[in-house]
PDB file of N, CA and C in Angstrom:
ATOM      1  N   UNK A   1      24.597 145.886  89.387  1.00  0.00           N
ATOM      2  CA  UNK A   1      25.542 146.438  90.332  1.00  0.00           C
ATOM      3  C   UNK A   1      25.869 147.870  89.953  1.00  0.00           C
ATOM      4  N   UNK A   2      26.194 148.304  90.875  1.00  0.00           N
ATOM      5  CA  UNK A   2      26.617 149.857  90.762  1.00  0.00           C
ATOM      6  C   UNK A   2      28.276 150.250  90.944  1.00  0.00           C
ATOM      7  N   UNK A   3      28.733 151.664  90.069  1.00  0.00           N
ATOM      8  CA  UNK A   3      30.179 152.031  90.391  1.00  0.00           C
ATOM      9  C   UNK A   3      30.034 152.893  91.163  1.00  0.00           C
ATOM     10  N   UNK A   4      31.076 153.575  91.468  1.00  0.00           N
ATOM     11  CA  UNK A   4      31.057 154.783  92.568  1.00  0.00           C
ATOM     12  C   UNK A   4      31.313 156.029  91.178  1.00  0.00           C
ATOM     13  N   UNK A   5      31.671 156.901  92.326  1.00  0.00           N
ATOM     14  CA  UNK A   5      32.037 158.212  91.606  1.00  0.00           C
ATOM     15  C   UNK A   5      33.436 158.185  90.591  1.00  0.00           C
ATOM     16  N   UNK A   6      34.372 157.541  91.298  1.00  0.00           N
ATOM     17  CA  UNK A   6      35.538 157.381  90.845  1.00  0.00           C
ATOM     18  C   UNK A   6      35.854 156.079  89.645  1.00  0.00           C
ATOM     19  N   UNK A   7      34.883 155.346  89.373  1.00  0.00           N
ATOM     20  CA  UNK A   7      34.672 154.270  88.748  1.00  0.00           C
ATOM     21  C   UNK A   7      34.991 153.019  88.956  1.00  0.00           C
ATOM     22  N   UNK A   8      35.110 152.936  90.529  1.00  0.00           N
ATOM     23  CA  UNK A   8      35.568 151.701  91.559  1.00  0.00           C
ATOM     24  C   UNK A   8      34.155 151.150  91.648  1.00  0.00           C
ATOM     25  N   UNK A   9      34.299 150.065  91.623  1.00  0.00           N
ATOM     26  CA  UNK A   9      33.374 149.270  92.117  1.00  0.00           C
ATOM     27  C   UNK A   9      32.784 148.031  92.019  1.00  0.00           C
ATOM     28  N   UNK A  10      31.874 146.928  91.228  1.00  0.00           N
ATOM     29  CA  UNK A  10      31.423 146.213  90.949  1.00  0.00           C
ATOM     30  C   UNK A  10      30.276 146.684  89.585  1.00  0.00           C
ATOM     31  N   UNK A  11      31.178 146.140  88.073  1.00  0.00           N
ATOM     32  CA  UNK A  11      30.162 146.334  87.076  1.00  0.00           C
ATOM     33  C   UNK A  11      29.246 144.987  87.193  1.00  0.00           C
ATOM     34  N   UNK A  12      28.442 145.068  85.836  1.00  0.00           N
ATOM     35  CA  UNK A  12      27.673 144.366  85.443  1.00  0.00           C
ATOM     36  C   UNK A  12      28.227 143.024  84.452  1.00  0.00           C
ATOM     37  N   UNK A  13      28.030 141.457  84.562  1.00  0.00           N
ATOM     38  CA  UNK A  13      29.138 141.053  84.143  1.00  0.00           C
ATOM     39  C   UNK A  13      27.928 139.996  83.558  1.00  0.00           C
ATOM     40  N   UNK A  14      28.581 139.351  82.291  1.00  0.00           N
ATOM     41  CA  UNK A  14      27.768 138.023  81.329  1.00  0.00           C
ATOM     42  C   UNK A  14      27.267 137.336  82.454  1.00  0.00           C
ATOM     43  N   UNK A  15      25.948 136.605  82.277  1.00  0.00           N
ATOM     44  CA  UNK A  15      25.443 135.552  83.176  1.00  0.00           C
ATOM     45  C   UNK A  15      26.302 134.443  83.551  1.00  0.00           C
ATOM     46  N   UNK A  16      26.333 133.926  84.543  1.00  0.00           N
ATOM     47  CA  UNK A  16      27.257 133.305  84.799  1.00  0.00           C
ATOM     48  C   UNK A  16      28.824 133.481  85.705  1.00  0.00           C
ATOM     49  N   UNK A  17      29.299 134.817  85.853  1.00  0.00           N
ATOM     50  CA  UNK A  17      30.160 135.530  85.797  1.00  0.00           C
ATOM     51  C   UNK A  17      30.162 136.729  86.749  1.00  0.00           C
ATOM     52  N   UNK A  18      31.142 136.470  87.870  1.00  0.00           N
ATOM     53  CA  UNK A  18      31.039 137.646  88.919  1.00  0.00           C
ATOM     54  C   UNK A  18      31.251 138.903  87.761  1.00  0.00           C
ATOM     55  N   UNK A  19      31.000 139.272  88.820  1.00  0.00           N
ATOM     56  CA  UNK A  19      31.836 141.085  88.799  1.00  0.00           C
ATOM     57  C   UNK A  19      32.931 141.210  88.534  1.00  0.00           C
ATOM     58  N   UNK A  20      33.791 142.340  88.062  1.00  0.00           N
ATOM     59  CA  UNK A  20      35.063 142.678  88.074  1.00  0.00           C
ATOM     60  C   UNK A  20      35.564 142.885  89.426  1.00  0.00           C
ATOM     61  N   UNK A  21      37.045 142.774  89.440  1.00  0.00           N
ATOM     62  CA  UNK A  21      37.137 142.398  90.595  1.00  0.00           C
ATOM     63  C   UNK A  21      37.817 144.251  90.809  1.00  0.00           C
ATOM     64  N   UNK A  22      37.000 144.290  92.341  1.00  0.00           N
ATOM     65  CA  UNK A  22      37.164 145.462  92.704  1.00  0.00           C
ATOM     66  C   UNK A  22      38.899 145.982  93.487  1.00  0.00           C
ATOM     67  N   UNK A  23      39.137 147.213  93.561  1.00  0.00           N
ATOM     68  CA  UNK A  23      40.399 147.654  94.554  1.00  0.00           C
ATOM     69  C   UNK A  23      40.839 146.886  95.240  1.00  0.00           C
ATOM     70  N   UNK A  24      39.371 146.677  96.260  1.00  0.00           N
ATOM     71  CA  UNK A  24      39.120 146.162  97.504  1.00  0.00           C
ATOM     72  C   UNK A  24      39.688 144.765  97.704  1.00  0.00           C
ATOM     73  N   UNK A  25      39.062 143.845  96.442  1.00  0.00           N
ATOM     74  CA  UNK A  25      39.417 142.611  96.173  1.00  0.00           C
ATOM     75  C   UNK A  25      40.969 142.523  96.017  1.00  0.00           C
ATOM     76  N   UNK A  26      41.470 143.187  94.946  1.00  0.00           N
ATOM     77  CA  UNK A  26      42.684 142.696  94.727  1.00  0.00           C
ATOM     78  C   UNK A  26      43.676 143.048  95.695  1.00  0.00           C
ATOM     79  N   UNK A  27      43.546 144.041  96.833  1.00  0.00           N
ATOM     80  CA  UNK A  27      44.004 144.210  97.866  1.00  0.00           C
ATOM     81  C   UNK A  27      44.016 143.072  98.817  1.00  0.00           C
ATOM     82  N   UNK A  28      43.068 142.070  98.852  1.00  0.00           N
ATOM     83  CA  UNK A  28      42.914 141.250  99.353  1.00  0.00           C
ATOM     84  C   UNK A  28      43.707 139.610  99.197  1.00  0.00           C
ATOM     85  N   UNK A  29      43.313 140.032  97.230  1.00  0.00           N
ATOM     86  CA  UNK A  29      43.849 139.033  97.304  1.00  0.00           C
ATOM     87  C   UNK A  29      45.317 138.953  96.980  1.00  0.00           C
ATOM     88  N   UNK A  30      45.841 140.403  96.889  1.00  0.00           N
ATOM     89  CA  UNK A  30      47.794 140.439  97.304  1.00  0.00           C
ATOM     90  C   UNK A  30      48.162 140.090  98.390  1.00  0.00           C
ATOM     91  N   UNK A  31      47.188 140.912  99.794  1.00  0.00           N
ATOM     92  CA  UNK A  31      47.569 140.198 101.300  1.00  0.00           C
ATOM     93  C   UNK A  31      47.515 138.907 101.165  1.00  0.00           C
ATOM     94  N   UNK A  32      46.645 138.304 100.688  1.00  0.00           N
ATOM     95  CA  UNK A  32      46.343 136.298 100.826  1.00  0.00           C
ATOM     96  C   UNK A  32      47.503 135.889 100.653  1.00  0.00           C
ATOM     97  N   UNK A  33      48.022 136.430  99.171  1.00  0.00           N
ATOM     98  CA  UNK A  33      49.387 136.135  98.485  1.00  0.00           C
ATOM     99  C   UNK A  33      50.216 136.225  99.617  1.00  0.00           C
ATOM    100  N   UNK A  34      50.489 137.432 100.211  1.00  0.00           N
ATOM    101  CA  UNK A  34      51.420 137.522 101.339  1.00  0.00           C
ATOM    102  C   UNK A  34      51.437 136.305 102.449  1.00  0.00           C
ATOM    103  N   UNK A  35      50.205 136.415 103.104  1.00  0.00           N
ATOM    104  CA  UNK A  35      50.121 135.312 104.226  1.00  0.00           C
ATOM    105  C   UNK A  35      50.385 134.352 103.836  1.00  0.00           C
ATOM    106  N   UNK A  36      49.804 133.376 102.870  1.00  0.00           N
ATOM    107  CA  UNK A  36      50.284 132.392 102.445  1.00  0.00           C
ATOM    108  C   UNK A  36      51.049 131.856 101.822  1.00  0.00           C
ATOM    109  N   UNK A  37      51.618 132.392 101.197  1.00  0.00           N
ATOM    110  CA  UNK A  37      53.522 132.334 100.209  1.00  0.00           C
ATOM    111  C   UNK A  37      54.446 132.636 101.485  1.00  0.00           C
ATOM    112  N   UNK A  38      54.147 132.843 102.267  1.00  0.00           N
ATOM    113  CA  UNK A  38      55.322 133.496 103.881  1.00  0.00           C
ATOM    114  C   UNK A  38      54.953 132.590 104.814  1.00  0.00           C
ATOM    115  N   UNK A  39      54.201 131.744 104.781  1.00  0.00           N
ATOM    116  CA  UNK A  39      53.071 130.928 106.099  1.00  0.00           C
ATOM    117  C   UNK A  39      55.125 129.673 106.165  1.00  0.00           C
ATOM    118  N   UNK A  40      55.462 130.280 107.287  1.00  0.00           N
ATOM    119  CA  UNK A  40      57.222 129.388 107.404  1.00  0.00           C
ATOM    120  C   UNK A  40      56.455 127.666 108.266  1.00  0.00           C
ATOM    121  N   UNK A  41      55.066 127.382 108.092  1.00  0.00           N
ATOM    122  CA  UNK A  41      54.801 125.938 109.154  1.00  0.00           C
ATOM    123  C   UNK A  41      54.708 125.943 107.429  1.00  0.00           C
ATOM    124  N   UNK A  42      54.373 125.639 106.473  1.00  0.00           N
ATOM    125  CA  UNK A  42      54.104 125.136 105.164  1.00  0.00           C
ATOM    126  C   UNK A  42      55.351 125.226 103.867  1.00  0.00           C
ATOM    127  N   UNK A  43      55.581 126.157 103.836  1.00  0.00           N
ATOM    128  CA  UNK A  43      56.458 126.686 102.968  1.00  0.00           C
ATOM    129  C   UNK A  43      56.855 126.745 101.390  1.00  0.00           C
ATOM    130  N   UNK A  44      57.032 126.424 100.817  1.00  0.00           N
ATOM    131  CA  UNK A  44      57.337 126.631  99.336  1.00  0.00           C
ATOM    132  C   UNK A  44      56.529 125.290  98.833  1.00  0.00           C
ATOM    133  N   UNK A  45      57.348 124.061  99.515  1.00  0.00           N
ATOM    134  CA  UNK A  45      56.876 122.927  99.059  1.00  0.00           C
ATOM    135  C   UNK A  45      55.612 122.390  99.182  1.00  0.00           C
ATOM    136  N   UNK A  46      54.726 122.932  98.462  1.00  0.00           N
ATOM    137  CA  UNK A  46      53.234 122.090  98.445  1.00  0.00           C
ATOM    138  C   UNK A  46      52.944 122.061  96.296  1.00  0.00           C
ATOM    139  N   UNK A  47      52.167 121.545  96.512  1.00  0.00           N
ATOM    140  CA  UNK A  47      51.778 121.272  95.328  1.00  0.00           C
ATOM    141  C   UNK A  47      50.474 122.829  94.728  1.00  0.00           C
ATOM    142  N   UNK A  48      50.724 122.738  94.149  1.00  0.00           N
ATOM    143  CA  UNK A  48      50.071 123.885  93.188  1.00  0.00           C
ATOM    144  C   UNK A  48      48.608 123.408  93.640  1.00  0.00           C
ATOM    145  N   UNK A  49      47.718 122.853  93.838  1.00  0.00           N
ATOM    146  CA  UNK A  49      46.051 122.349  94.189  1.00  0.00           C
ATOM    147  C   UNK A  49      46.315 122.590  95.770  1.00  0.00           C
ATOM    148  N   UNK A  50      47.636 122.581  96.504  1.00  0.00           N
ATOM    149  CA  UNK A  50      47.707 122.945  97.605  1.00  0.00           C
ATOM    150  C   UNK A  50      47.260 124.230  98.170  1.00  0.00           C
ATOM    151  N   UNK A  51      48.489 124.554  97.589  1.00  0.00           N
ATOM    152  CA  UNK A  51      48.687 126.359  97.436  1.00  0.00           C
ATOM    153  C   UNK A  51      47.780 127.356  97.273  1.00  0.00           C
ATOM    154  N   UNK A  52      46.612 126.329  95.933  1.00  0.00           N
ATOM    155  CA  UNK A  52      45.822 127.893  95.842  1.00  0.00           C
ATOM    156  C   UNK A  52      44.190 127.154  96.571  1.00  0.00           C
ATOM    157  N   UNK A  53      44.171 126.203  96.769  1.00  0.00           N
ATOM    158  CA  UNK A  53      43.165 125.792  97.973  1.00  0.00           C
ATOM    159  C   UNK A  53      43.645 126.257  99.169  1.00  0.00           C
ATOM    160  N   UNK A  54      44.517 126.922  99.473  1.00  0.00           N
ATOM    161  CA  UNK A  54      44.952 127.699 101.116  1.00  0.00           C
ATOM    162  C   UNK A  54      45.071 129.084 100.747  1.00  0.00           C
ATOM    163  N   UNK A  55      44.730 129.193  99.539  1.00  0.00           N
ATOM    164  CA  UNK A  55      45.250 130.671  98.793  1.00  0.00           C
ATOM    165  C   UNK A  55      43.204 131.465  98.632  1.00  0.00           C
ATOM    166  N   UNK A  56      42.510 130.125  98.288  1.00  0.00           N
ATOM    167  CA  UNK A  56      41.155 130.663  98.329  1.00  0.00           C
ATOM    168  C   UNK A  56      40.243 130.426  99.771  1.00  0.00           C
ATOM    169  N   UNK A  57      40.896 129.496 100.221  1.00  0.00           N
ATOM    170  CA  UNK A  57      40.566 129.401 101.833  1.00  0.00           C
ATOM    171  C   UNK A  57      40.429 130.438 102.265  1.00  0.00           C
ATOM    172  N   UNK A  58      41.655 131.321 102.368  1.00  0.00           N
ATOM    173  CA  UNK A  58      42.365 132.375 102.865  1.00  0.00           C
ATOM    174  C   UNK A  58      41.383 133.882 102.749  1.00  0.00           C
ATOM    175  N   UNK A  59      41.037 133.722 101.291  1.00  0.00           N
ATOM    176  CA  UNK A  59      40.515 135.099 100.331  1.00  0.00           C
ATOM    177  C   UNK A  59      38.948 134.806 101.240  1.00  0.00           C
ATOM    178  N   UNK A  60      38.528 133.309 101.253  1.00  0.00           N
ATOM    179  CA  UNK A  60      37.155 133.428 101.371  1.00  0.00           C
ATOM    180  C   UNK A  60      36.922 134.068 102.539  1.00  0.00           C
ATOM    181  N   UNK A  61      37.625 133.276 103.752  1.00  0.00           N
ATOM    182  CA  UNK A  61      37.219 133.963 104.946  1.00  0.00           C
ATOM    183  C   UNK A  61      37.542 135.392 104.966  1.00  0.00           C
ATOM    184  N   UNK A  62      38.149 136.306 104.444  1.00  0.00           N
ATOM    185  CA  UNK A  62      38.129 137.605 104.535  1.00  0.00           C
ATOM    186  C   UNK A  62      37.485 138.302 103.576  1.00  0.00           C
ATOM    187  N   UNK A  63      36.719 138.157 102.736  1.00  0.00           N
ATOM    188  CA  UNK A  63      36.422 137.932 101.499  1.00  0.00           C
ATOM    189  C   UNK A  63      34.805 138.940 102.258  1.00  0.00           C
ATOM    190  N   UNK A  64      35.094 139.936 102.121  1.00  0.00           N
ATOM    191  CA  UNK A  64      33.642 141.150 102.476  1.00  0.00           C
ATOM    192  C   UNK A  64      32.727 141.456 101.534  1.00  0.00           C
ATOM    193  N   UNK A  65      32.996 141.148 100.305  1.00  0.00           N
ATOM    194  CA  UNK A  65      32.111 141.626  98.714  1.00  0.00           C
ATOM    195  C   UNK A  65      30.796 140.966  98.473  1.00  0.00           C
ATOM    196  N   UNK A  66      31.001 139.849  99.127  1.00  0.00           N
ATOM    197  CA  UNK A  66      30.003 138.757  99.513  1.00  0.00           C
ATOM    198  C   UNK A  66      29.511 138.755  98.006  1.00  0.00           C
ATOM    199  N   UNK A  67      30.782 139.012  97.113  1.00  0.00           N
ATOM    200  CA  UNK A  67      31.005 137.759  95.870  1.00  0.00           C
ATOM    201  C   UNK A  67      31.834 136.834  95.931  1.00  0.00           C
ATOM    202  N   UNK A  68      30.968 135.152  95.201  1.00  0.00           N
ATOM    203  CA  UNK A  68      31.726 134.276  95.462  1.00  0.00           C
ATOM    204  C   UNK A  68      33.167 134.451  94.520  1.00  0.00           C
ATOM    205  N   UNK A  69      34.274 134.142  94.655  1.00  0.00           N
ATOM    206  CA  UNK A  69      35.408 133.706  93.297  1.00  0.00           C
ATOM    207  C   UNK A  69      35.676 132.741  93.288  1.00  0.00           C
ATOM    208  N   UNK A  70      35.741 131.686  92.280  1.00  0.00           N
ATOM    209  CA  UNK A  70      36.320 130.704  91.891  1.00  0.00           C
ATOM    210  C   UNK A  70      37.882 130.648  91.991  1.00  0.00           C
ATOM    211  N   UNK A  71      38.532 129.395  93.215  1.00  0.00           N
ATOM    212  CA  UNK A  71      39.716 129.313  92.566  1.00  0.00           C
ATOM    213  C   UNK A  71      40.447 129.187  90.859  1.00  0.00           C
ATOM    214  N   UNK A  72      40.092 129.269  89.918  1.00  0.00           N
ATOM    215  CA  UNK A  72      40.333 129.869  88.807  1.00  0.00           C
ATOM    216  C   UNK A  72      40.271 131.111  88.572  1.00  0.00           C
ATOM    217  N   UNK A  73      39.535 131.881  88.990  1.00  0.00           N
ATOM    218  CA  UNK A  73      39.271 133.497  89.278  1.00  0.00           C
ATOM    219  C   UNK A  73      40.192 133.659  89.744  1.00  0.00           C
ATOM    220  N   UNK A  74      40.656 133.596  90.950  1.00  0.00           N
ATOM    221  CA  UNK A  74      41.540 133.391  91.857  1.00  0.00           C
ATOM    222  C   UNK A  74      42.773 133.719  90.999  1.00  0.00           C
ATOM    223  N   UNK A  75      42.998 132.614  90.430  1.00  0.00           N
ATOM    224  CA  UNK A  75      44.395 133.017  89.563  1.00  0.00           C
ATOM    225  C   UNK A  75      44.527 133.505  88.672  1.00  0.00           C
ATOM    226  N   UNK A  76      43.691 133.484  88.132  1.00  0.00           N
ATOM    227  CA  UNK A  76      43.310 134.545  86.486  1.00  0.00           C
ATOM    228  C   UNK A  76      43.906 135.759  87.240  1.00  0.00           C
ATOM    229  N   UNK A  77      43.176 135.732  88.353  1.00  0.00           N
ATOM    230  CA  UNK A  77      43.456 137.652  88.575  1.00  0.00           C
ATOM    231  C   UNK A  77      44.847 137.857  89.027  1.00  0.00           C
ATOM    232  N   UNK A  78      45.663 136.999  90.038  1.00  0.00           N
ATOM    233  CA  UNK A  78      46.809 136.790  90.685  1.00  0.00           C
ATOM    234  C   UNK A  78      47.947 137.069  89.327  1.00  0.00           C
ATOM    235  N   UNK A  79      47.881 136.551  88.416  1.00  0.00           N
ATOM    236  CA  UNK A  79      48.341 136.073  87.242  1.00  0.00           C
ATOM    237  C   UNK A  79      48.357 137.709  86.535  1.00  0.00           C
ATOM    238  N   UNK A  80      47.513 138.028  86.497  1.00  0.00           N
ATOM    239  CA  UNK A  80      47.346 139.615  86.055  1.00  0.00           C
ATOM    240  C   UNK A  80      48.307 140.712  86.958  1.00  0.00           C
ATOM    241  N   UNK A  81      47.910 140.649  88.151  1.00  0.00           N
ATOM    242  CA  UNK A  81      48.360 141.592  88.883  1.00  0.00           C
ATOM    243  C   UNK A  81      50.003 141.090  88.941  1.00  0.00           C
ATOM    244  N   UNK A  82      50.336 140.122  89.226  1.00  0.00           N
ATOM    245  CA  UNK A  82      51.736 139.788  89.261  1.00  0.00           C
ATOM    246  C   UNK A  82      52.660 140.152  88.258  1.00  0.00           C
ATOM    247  N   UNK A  83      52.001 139.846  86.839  1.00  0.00           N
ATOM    248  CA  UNK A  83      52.402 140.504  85.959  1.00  0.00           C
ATOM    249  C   UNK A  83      52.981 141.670  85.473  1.00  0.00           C
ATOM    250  N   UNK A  84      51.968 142.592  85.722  1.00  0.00           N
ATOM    251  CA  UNK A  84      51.941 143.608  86.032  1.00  0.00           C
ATOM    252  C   UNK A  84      52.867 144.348  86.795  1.00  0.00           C
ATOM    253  N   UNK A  85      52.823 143.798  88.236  1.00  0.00           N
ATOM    254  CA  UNK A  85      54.126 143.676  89.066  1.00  0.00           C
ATOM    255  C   UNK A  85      54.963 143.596  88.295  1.00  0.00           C
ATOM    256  N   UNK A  86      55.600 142.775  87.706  1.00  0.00           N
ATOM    257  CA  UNK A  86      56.971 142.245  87.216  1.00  0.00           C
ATOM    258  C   UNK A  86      57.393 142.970  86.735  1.00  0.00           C
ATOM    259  N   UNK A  87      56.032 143.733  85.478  1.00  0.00           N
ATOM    260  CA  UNK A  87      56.468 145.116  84.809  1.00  0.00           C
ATOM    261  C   UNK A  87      57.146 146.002  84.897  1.00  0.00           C
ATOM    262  N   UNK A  88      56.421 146.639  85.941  1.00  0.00           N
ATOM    263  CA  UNK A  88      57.219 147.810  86.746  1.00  0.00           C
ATOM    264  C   UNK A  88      57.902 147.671  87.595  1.00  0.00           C
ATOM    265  N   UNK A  89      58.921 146.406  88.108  1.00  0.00           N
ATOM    266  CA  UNK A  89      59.884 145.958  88.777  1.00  0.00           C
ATOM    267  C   UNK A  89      60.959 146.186  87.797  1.00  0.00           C
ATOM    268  N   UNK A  90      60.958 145.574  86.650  1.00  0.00           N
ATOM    269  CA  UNK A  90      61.738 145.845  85.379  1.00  0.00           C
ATOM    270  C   UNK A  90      62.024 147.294  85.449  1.00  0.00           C
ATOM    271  N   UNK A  91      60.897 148.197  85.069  1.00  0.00           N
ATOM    272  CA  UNK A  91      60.717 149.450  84.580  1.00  0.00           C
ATOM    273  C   UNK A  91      61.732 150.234  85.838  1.00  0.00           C
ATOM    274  N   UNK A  92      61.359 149.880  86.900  1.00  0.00           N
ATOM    275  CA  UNK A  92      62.330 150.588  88.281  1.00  0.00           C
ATOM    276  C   UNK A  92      63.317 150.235  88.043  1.00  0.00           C
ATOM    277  N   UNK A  93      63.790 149.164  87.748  1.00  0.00           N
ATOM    278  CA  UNK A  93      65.262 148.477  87.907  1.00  0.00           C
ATOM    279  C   UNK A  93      66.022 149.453  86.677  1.00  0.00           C
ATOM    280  N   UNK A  94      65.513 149.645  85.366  1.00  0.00           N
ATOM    281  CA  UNK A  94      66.122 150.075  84.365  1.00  0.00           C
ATOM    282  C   UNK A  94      66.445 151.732  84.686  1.00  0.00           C
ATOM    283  N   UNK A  95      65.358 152.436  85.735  1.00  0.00           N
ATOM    284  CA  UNK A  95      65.561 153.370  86.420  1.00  0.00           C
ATOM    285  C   UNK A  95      66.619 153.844  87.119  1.00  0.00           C
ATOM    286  N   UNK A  96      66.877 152.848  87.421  1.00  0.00           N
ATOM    287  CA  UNK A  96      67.349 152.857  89.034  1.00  0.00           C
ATOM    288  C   UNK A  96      69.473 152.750  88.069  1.00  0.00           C
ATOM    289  N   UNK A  97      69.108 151.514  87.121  1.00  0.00           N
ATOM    290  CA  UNK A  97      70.604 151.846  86.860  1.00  0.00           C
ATOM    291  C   UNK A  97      70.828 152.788  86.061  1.00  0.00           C
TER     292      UNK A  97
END
């Protein structure tokens, strides 16, 4: 696989093992997050095998990279970025007062 200029893109990854997950992707898979954590016919109450089987449902059909992800992928990465999030939610808040 190839990067771009800017170093976006899809590297080269152990056999077995997509790609890193690109901009593109994790843009994607924050909207999923959105639609489906907000979906008011379902709502909070489902079970975790629920959630992220409507959570990779979701990613697949929009899912343009035409790499597959594993729901485990799936959350590995969710899990990262949220994190992350939380970070600099903190970091603003301590700002902000």
């Amino acid at each position: 696989f190839e990067v771009d200029e800017e170093g976006e893109g899809i590297v080269d990854a152990p056999k077995g093992r997509a790609g890193n997950y690109s901009n593109v992707d994790d843009i994607l898979l924050c909207n999923t997050w959105l639609q489906v954590s907000r979906d008011p016919s379902v709502g909070g109450d489902q079970s975790r095998d629920a959630y992220w089987g409507r959570m990779k449902e979701h990613f697949d059909v929009h899912n343009l990279s035409g790499i597959h992800r594993s729901e485990r992928s799936l959350r590995s990465r969710w899990s990262t970025i949220n994190s992350d999030c939380q970070r600099w939610a903190a970091c603003q808040k301590a700002v902000d007062k």
